[in-house]
C-alpha atoms as a PDB file:
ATOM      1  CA  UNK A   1      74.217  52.141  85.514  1.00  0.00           C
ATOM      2  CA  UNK A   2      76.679  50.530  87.940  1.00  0.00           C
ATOM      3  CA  UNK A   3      80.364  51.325  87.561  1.00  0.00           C
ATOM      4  CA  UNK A   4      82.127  48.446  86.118  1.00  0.00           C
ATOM      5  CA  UNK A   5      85.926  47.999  88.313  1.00  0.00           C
ATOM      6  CA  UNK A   6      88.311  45.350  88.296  1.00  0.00           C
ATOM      7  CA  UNK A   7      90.358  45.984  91.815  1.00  0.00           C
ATOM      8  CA  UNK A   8      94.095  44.482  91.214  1.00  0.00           C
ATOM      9  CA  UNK A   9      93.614  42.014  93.164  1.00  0.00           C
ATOM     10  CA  UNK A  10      91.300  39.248  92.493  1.00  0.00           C
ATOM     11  CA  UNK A  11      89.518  39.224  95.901  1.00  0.00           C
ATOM     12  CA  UNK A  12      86.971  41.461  97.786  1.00  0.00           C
ATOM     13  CA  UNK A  13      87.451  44.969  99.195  1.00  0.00           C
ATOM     14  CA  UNK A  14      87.136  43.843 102.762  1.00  0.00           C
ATOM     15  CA  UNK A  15      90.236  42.657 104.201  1.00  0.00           C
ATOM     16  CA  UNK A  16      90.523  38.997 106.726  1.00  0.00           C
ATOM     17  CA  UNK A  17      90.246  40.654 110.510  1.00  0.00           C
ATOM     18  CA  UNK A  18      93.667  38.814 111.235  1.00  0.00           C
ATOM     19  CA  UNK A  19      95.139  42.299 110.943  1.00  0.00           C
ATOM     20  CA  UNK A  20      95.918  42.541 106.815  1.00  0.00           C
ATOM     21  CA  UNK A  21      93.475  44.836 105.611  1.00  0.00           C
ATOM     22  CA  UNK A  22      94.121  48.157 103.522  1.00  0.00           C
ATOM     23  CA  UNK A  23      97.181  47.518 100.797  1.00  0.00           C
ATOM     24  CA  UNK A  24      99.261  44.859 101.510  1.00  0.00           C
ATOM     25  CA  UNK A  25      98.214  43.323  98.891  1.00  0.00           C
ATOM     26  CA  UNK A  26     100.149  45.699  96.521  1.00  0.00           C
ATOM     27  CA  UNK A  27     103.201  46.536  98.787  1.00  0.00           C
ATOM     28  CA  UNK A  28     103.219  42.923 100.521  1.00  0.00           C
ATOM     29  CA  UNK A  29     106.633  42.241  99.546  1.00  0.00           C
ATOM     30  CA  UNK A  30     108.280  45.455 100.860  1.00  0.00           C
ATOM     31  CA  UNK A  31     109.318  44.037 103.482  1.00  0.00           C
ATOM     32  CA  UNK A  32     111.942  47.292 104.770  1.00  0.00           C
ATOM     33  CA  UNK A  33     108.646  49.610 104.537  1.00  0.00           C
ATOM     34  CA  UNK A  34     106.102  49.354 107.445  1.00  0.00           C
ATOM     35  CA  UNK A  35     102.914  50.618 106.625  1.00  0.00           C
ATOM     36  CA  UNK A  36     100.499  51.423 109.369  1.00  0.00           C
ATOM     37  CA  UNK A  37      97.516  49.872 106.686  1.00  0.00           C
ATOM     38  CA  UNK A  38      99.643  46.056 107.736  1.00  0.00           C
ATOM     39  CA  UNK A  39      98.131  46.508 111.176  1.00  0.00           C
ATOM     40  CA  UNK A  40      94.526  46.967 112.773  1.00  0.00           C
ATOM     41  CA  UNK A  41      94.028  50.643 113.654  1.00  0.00           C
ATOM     42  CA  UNK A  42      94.314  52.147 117.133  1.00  0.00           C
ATOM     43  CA  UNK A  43      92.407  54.287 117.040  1.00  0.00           C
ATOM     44  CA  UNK A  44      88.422  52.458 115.103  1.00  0.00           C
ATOM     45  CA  UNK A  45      88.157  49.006 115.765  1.00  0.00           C
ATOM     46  CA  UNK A  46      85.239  48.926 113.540  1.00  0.00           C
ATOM     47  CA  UNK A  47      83.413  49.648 110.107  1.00  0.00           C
ATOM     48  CA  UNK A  48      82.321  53.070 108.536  1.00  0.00           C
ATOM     49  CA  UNK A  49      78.164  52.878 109.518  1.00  0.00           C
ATOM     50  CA  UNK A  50      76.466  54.260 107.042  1.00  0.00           C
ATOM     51  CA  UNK A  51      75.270  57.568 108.522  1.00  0.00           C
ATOM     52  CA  UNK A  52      79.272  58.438 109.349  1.00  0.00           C
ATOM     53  CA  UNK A  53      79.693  58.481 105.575  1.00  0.00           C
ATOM     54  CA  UNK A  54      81.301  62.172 104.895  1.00  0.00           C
ATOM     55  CA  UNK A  55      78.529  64.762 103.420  1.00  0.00           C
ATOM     56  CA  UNK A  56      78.068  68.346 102.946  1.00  0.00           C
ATOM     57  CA  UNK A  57      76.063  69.815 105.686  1.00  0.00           C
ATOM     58  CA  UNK A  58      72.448  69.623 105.410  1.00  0.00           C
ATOM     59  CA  UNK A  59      72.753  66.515 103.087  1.00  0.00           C
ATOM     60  CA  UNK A  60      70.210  63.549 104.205  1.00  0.00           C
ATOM     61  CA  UNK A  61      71.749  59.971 104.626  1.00  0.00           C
ATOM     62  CA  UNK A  62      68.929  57.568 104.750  1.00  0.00           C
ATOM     63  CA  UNK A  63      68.921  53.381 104.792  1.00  0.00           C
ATOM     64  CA  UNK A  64      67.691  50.225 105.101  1.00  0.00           C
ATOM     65  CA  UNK A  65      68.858  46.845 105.465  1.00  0.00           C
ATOM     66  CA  UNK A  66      69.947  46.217 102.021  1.00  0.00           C
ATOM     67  CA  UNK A  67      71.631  50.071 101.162  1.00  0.00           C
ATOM     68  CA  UNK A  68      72.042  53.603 101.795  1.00  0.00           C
ATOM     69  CA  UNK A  69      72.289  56.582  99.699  1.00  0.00           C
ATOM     70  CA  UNK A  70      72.306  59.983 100.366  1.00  0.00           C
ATOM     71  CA  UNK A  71      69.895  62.847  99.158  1.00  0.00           C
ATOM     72  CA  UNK A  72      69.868  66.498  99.052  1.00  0.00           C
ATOM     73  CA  UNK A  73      66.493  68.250  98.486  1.00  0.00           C
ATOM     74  CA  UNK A  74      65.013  65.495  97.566  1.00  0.00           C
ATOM     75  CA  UNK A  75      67.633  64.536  94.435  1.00  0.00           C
ATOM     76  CA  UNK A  76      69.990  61.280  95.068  1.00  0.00           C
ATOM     77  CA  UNK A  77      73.065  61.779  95.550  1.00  0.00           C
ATOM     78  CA  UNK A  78      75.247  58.771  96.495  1.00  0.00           C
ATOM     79  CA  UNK A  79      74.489  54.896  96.817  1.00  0.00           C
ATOM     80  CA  UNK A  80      76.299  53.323  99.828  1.00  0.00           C
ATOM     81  CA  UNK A  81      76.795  49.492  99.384  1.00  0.00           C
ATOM     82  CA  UNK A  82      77.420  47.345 102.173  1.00  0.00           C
ATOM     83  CA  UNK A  83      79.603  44.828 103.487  1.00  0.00           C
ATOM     84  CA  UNK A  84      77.673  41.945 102.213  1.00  0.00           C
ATOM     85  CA  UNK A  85      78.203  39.637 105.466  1.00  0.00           C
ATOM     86  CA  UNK A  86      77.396  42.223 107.735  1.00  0.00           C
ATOM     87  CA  UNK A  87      73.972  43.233 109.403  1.00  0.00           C
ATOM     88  CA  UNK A  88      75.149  46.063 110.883  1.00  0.00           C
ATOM     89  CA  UNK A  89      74.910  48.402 107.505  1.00  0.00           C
ATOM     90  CA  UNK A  90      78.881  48.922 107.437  1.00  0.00           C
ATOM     91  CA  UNK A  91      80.061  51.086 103.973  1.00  0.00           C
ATOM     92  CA  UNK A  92      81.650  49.034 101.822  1.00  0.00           C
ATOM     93  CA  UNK A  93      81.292  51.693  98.916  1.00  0.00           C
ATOM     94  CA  UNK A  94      80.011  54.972  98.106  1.00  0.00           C
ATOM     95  CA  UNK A  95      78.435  55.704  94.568  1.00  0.00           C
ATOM     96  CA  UNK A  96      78.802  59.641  94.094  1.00  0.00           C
ATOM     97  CA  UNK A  97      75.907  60.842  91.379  1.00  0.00           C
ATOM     98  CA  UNK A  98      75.775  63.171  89.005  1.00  0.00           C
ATOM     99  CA  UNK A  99      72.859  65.590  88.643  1.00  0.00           C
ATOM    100  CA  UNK A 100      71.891  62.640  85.613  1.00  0.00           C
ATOM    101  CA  UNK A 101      72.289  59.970  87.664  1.00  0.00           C
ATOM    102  CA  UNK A 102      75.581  58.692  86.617  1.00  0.00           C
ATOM    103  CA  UNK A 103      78.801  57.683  88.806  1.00  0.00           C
ATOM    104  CA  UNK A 104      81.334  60.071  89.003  1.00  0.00           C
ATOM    105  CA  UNK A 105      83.276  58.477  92.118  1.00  0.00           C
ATOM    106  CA  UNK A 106      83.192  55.373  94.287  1.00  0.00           C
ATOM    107  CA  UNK A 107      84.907  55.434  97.697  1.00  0.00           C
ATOM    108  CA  UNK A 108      85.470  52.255  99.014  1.00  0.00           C
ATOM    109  CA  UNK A 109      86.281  51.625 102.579  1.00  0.00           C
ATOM    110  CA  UNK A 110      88.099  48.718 104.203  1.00  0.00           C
ATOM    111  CA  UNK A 111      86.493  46.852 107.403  1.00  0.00           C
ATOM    112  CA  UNK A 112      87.991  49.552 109.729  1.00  0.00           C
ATOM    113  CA  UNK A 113      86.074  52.427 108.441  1.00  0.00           C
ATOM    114  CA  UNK A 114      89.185  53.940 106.302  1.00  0.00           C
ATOM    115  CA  UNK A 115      88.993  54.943 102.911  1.00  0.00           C
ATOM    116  CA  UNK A 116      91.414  52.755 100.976  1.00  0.00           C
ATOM    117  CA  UNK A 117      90.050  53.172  97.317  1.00  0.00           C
ATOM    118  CA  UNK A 118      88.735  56.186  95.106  1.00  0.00           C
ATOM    119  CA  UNK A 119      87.692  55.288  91.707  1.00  0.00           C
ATOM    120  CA  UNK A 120      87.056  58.354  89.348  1.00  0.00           C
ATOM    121  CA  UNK A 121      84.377  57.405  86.445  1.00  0.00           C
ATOM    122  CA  UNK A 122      83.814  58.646  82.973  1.00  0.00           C
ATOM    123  CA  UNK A 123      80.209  60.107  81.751  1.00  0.00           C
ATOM    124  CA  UNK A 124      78.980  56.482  81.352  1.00  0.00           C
ATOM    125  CA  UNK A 125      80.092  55.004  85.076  1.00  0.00           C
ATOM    126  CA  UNK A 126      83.308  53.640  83.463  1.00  0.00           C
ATOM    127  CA  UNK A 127      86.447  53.649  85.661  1.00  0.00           C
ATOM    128  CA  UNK A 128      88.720  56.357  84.349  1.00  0.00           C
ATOM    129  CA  UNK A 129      91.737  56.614  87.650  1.00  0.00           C
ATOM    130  CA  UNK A 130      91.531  54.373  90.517  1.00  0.00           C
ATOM    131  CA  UNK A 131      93.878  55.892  93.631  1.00  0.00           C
ATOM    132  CA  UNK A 132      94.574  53.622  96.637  1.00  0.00           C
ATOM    133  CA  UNK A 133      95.787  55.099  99.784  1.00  0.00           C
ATOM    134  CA  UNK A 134      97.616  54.109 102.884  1.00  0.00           C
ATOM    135  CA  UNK A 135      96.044  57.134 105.661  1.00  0.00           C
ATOM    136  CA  UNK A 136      95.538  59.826 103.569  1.00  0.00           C
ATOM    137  CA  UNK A 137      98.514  59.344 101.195  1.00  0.00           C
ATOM    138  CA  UNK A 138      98.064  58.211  97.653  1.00  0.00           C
ATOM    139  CA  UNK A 139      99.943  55.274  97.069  1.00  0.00           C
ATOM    140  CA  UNK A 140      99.357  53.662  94.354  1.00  0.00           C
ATOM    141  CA  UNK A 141      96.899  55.262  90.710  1.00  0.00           C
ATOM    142  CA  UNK A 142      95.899  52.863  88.260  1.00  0.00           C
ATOM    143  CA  UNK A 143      95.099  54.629  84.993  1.00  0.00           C
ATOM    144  CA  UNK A 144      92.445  51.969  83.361  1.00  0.00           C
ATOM    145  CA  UNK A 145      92.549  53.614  80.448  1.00  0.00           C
ATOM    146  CA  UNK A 146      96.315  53.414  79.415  1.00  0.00           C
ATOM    147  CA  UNK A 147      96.562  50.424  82.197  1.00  0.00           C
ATOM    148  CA  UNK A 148      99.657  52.670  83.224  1.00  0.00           C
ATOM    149  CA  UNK A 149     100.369  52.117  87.097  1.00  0.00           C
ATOM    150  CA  UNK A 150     101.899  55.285  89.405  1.00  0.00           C
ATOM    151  CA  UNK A 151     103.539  53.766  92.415  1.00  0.00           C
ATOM    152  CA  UNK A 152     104.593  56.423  95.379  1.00  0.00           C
ATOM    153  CA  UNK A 153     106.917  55.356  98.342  1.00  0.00           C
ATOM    154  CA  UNK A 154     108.089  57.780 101.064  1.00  0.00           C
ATOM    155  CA  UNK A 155     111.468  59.106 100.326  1.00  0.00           C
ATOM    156  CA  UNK A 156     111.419  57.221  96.985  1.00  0.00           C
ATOM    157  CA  UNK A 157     111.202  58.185  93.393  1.00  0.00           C
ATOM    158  CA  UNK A 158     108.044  57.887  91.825  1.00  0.00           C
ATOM    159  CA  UNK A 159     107.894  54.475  89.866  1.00  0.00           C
ATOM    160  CA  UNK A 160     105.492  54.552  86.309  1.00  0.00           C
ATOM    161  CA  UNK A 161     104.396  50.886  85.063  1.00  0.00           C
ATOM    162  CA  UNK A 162     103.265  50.430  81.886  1.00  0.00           C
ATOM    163  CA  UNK A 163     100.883  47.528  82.677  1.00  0.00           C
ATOM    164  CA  UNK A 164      99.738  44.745  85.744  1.00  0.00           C
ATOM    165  CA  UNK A 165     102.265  42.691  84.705  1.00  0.00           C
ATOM    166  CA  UNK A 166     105.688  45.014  84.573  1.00  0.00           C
ATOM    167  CA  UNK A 167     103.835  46.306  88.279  1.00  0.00           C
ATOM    168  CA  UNK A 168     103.957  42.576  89.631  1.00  0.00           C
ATOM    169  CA  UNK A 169     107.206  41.927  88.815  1.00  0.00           C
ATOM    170  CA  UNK A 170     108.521  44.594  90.663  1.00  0.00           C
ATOM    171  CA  UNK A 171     106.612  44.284  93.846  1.00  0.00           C
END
């Protein structure tokens, strides 16, 4: 079963290559706070290929045209999606397994190769947490549960919304 997820924005996970990729669409309107996800990367000018998606050693990442996924002795243990409009199998998402079968955690990766989503998934593939990062900070948790939203700013108090909507108005 594939894991249902509404991201908060109504778009796609990959980003416009004008430079906006990663989460500006949630801290867009902080304009004092300069987030190194508002800018293309120094450092990979390109997508996450599907064999540089992180494994344990001795795990097997295999693919074709269409997917990837990644075995260990023989038993599947990840699905990698990706980027629709591109040939070049870049990761758009991961799909970590269980030993059933079932999502436990989808990674999702921007079109620069960094991990800007983790989505944390209930014993039927139903979104539990969602955590976006900027780098490897967590920046923003959506509980989709509650709906509660956890915002976290450098050198800021941690904000709680109750819901989309009180989240919105702030930013």
């Amino acid at each position: 079963m594939k894991a249902r997820f509404a991201p908060l924005h109504a778009g796609v996970w990959f980003y416009p290559s004008d430079g906006c990729p990663g989460a500006k669409w949630f801290l867009a309107r902080w304009g004092r706070i300069a987030l190194s996800l508002f800018f293309r990367p120094a450092k990979r000018e390109r997508g996450r290929y599907f064999n540089e998606v992180p494994v344990p050693d001795f795990w097997e990442i295999s693919g074709d045209n269409s997917s990837g996924k990644v075995n260990y002795y023989g038993q599947e243990k990840a699905r990698i999606a990706y980027h629709a409009a591109s040939y070049k199998r870049i990761v758009e998402s991961v799909e970590w397994l269980d030993d059933k079968g079932q999502v436990v955690m989808i990674e999702r990766y921007d079109q620069y190769g960094r991990k800007i989503a983790v989505t944390t998934c209930d014993a039927q593939g139903h979104p539990l947490v969602t955590t976006y990062f900027e780098g490897d900070t967590e920046r923003l948790t959506e509980n989709h549960q509650t709906g509660d939203l956890i915002l976290t700013l450098a050198n800021q108090p941690m904000r709680i919304f109750k819901n989309r909507i009180d989240y919105f108005v702030f930013i």
